[in-house]
C-alpha atoms as a PDB file:
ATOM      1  CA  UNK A   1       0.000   0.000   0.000  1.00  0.00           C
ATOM      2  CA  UNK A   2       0.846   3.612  -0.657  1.00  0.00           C
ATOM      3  CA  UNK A   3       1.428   6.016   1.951  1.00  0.00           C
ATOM      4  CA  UNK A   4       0.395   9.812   1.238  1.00  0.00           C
ATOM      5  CA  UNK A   5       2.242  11.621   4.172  1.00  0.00           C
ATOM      6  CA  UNK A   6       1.789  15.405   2.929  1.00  0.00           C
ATOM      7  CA  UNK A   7      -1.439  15.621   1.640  1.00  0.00           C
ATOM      8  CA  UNK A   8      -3.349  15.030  -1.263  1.00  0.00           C
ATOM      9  CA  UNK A   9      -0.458  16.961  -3.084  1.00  0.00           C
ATOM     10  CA  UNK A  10       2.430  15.399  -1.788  1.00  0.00           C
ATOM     11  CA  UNK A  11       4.829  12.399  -2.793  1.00  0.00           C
ATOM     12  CA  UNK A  12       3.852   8.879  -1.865  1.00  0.00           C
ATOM     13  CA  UNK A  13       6.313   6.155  -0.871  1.00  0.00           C
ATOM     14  CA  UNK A  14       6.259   2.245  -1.928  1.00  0.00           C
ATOM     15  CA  UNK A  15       3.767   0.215  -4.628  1.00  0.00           C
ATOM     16  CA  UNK A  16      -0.093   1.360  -4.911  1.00  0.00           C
ATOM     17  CA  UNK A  17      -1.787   0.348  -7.671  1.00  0.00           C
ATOM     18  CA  UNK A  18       0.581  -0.499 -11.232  1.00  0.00           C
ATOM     19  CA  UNK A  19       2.952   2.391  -9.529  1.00  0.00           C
ATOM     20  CA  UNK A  20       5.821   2.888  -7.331  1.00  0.00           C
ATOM     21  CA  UNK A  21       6.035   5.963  -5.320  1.00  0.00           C
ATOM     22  CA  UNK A  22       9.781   7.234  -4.646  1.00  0.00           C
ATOM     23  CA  UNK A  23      11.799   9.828  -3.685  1.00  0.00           C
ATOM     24  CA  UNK A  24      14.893  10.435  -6.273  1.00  0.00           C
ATOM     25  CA  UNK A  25      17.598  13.345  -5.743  1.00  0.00           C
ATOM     26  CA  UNK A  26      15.401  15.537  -4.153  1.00  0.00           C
ATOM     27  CA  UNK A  27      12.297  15.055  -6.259  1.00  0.00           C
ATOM     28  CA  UNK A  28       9.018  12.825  -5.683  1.00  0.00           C
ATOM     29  CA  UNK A  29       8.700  10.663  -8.672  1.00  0.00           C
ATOM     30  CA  UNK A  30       6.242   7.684  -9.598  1.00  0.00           C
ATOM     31  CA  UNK A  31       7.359   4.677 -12.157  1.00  0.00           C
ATOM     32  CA  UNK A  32       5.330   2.301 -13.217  1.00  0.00           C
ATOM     33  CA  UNK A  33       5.558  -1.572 -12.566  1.00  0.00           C
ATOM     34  CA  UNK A  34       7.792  -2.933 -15.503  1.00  0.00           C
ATOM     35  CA  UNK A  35       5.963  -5.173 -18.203  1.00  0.00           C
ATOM     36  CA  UNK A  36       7.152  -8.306 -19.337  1.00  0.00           C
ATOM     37  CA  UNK A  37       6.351  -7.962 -23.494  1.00  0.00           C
ATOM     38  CA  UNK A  38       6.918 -11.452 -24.443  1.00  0.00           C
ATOM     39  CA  UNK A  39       8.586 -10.318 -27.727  1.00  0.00           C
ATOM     40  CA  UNK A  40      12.550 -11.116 -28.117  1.00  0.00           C
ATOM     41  CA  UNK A  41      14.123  -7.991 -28.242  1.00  0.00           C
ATOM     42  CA  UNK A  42      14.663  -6.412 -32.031  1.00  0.00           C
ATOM     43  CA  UNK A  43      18.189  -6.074 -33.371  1.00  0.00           C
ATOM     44  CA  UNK A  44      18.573  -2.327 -32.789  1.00  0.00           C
ATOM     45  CA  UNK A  45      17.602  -3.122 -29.328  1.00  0.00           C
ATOM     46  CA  UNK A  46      20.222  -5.636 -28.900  1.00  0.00           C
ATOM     47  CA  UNK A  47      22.845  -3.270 -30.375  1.00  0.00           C
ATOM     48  CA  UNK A  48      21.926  -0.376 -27.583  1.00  0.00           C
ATOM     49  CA  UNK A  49      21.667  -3.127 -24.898  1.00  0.00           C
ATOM     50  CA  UNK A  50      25.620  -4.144 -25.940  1.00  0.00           C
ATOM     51  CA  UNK A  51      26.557  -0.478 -26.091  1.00  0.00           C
ATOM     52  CA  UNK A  52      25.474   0.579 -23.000  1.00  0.00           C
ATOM     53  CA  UNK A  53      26.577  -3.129 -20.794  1.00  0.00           C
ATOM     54  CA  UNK A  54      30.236  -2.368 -22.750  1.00  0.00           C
ATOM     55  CA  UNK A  55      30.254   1.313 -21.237  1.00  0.00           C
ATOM     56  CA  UNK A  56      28.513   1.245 -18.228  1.00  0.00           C
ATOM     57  CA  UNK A  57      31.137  -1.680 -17.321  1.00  0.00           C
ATOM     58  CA  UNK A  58      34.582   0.136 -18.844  1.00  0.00           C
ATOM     59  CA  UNK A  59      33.486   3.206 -17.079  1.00  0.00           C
ATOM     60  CA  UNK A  60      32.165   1.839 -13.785  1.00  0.00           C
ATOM     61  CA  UNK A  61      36.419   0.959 -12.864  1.00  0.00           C
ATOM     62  CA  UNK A  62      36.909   5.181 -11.993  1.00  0.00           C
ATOM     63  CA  UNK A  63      33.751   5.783 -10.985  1.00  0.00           C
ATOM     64  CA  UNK A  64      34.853   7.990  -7.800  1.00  0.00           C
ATOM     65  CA  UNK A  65      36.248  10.183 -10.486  1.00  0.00           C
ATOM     66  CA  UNK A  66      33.133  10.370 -12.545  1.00  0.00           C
ATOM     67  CA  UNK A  67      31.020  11.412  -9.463  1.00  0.00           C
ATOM     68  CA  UNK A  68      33.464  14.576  -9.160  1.00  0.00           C
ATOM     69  CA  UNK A  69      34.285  15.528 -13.422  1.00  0.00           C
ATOM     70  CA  UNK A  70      30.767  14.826 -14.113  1.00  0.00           C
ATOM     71  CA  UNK A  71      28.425  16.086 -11.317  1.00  0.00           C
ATOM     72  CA  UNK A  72      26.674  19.496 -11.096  1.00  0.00           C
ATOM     73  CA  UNK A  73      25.146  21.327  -9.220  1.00  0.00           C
ATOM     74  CA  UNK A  74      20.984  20.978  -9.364  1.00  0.00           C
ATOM     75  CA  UNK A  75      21.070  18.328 -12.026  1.00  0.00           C
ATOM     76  CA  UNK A  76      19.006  15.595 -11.633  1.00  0.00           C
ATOM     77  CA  UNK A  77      20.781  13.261 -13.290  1.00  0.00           C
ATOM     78  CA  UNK A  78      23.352  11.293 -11.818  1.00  0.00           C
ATOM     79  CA  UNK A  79      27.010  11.547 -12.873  1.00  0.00           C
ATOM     80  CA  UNK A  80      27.548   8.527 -14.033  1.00  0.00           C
ATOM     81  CA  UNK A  81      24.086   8.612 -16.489  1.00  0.00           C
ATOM     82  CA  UNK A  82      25.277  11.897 -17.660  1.00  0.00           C
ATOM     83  CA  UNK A  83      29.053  10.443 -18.274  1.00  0.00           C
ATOM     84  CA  UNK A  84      27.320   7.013 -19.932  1.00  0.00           C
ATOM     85  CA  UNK A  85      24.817   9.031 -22.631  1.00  0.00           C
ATOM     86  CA  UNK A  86      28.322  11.246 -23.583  1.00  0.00           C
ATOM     87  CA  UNK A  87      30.065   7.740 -24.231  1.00  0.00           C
ATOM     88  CA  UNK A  88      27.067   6.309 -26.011  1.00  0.00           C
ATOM     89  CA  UNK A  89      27.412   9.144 -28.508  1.00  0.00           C
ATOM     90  CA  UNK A  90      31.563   9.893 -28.885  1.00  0.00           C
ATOM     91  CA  UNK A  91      33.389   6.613 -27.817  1.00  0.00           C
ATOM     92  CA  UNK A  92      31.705   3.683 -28.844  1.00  0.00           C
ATOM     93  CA  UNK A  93      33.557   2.067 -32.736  1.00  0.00           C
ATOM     94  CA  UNK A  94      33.204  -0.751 -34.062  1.00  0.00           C
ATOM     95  CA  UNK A  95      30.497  -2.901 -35.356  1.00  0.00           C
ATOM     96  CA  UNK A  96      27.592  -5.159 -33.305  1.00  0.00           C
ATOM     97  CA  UNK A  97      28.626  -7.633 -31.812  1.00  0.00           C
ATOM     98  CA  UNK A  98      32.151  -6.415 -31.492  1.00  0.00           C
ATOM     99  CA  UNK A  99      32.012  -2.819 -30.140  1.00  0.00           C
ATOM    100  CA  UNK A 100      34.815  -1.036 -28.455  1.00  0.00           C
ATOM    101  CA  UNK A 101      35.976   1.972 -26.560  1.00  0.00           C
ATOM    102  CA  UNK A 102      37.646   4.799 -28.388  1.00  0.00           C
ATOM    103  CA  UNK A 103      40.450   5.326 -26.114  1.00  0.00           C
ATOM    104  CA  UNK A 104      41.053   9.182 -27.453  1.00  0.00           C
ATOM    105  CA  UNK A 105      37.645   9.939 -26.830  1.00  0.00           C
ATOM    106  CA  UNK A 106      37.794   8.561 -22.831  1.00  0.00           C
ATOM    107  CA  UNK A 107      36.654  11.045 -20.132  1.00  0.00           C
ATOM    108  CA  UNK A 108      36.107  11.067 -16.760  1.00  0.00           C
ATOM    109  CA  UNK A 109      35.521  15.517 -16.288  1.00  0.00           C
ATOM    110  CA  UNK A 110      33.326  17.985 -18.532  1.00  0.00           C
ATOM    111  CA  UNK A 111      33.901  21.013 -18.030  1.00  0.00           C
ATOM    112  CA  UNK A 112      34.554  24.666 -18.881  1.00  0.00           C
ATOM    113  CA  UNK A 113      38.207  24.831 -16.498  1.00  0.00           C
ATOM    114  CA  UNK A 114      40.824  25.704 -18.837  1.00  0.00           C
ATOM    115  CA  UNK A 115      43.361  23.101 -19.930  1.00  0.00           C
ATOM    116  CA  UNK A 116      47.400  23.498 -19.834  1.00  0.00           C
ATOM    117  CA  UNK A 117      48.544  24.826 -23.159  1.00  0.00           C
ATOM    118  CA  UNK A 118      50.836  21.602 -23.313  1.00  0.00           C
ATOM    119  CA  UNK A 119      51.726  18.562 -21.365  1.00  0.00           C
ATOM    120  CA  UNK A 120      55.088  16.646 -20.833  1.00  0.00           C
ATOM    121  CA  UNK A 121      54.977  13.335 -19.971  1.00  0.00           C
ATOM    122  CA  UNK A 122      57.947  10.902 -19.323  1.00  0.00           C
ATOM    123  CA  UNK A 123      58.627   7.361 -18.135  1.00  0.00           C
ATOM    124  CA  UNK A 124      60.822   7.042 -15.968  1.00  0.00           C
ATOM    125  CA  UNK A 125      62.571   3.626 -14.815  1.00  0.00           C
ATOM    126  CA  UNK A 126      60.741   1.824 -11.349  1.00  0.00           C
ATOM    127  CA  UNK A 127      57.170   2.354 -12.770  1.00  0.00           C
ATOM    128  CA  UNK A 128      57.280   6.160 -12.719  1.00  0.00           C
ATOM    129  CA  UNK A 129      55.189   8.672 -14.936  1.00  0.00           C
ATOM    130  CA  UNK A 130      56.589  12.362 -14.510  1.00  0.00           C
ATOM    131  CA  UNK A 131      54.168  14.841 -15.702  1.00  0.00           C
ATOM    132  CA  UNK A 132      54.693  18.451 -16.606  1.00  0.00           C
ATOM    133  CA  UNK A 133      52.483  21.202 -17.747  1.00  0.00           C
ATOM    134  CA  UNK A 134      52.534  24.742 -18.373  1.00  0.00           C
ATOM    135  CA  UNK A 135      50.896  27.670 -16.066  1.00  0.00           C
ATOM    136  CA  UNK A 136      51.706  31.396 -16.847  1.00  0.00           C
ATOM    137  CA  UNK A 137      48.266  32.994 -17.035  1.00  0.00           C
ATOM    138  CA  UNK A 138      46.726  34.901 -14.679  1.00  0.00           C
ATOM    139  CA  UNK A 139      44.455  33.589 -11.859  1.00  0.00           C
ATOM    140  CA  UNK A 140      40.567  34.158 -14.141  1.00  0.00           C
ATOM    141  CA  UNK A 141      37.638  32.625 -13.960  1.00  0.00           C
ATOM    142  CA  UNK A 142      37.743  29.586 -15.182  1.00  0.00           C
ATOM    143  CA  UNK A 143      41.891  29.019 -14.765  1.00  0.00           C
ATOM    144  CA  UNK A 144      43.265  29.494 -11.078  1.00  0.00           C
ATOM    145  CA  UNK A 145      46.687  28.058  -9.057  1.00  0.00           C
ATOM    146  CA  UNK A 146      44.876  26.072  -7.105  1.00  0.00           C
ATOM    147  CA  UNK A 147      43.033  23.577  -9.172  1.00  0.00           C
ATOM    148  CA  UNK A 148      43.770  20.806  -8.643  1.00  0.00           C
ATOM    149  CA  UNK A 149      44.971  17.884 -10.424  1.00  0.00           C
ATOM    150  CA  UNK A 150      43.439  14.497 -11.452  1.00  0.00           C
ATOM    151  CA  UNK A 151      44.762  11.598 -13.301  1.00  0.00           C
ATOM    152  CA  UNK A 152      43.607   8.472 -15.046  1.00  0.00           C
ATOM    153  CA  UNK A 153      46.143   5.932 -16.220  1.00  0.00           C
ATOM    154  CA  UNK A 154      44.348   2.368 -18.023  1.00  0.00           C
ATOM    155  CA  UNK A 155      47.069  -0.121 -18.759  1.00  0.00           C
ATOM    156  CA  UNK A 156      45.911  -1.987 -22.252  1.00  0.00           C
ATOM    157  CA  UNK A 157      47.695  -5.108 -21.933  1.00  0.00           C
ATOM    158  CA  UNK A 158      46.569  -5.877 -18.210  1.00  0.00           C
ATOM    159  CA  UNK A 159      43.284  -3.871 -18.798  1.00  0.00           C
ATOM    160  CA  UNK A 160      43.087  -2.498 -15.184  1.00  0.00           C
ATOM    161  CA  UNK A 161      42.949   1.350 -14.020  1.00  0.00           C
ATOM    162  CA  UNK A 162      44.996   3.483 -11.367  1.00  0.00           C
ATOM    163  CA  UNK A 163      43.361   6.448 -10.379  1.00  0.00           C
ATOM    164  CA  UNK A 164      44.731   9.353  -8.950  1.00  0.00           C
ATOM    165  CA  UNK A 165      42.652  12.109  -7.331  1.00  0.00           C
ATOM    166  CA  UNK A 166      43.277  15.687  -6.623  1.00  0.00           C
ATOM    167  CA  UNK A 167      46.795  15.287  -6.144  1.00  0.00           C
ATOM    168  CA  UNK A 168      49.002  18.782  -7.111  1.00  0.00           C
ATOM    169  CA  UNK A 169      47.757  22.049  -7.871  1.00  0.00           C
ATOM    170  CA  UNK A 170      47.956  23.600 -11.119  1.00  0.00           C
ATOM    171  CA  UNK A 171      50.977  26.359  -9.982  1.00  0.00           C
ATOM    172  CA  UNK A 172      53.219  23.185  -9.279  1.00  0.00           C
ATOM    173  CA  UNK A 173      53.206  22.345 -12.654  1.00  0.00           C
ATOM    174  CA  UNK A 174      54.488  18.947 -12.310  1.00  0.00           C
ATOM    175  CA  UNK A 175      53.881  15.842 -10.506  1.00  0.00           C
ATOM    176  CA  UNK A 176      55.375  11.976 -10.458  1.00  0.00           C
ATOM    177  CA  UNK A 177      53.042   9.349 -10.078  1.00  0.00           C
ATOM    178  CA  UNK A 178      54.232   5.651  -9.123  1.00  0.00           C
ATOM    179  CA  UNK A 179      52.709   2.775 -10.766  1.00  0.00           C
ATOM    180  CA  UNK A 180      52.231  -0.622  -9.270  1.00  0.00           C
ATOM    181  CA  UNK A 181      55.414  -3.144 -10.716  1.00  0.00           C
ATOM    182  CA  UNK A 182      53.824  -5.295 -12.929  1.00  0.00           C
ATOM    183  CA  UNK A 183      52.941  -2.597 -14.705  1.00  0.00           C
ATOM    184  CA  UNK A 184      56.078  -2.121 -16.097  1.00  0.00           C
ATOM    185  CA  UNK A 185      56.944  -3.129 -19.745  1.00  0.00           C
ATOM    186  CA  UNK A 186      53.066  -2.538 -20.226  1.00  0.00           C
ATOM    187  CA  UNK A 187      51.631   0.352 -22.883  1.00  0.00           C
ATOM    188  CA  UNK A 188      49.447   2.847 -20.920  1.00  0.00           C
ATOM    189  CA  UNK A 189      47.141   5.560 -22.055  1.00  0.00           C
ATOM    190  CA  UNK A 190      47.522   8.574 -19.796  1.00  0.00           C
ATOM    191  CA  UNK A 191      44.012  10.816 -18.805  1.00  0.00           C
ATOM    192  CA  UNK A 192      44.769  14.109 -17.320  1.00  0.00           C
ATOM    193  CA  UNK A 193      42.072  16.749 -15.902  1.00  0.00           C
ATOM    194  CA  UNK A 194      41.986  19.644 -13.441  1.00  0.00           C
ATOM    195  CA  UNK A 195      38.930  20.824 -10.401  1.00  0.00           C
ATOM    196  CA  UNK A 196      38.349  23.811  -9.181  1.00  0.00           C
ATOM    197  CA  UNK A 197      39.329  23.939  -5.116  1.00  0.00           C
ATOM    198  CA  UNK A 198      37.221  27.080  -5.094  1.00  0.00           C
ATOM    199  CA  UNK A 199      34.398  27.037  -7.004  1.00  0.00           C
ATOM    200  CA  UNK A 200      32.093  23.118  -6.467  1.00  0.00           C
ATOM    201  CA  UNK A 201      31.253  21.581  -9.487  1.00  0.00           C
ATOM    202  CA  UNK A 202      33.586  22.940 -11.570  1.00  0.00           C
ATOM    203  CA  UNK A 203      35.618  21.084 -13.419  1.00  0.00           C
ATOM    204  CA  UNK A 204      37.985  21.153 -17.036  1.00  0.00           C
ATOM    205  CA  UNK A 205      37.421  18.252 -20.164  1.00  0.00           C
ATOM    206  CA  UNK A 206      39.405  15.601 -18.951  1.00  0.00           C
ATOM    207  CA  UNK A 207      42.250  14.748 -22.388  1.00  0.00           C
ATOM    208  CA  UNK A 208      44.033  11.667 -23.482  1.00  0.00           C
ATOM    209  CA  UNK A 209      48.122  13.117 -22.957  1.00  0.00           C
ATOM    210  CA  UNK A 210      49.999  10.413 -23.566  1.00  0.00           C
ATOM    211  CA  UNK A 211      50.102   6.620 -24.914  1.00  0.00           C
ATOM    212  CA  UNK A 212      53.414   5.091 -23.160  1.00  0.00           C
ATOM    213  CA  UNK A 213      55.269   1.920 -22.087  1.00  0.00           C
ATOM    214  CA  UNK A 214      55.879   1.935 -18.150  1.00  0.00           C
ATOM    215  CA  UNK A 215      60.341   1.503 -17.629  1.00  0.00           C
END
């Protein structure tokens, strides 16, 4: 049974009727029961359904990052559902059954933070990735010092992710990340992208930097 607990004009909680009363980032919001339609699904459904189980899995291994380079502010939809529909459209190649991820068009930020006019990125021998960028504008709106950086690294061969979180602020301009051992004579693809310490929310495109093999 349905429970009414602000009125006629209020939410209800739990199953009355063929709906389901809920209460979903901040907003009252009724579903209906699902339907069983006895049909097999049609080919373009199949297609979606492998789309979407490929990305929702690929992207579910950095999803901490996700919640942060994809949320905002007042949106009701979740970061992740916003960060699966922009991989539906840009990153999925290939043809059904065998789709894939385009690894240039990963991201785990969207934004409007400014990005370093270049990166450096070098290997260096124990499983360290030394990474460099440039900072000589001014403190604006939408660049600052103390943004903060983010990085994604995926090793291909091993197909596994490290993720590093807010560690150095833009005006350091360099930081050294250690990799886990058996990483090393593996190729890596490199994700870099910066948040705002000041303002929530705010957050730059996360790029694609580098395609290396860990020394």
């Amino acid at each position: 049974m349905g429970l009414i607990k602000q009125g006629i004009l209020g939410g209800f909680r739990k199953k009355t009727g063929t709906v389901v009363g809920a209460y979903w980032r901040s907003l009252d919001v009724i579903r209906g029961l699902p339907r069983s339609s006895g049909k097999a699904p049609t080919q373009k459904q199949l297609m979606q359904q492998a789309k979407f189980g490929l990305v929702t899995g690929f992207l579910s291994n950095f999803s901490a990052l996700i919640d942060r380079g994809f949320g905002a502010s007042g949106e009701v939809s979740t970061p992740m559902n916003v960060a699966v529909a922009w991989h539906l459209k840009n990153a999925v190649i290939g043809d059904y059954p065998d789709y894939e991820i385009d690894l240039s068009m990963l991201r785990f930020s969207n934004g409007k933070l400014e990005m370093p006019a270049e990166f450096l990125v070098e290997p260096e021998a124990g499983g360290v990735i030394n990474i460099g960028w440039s900072h000589t504008e001014a403190d604006d709106k939408y660049i600052d010092g103390t943004d903060s950086l983010s990085v994604l690294v995926y090793n291909t061969v091993k197909t596994k992710f490290m993720r590093f979180s807010l560690v150095a602020p833009r005006s350091a301009k360099t930081y050294s990340l250690q990799l886990p051992a058996s990483f090393v004579g593996d190729a890596v693809q490199i994700y870099v992208a910066f948040s705002s310490t000041i303002k929530a929310y705010t957050n730059s495109d996360s790029a694609n930097i580098s395609e290396l093999t860990v020394v």
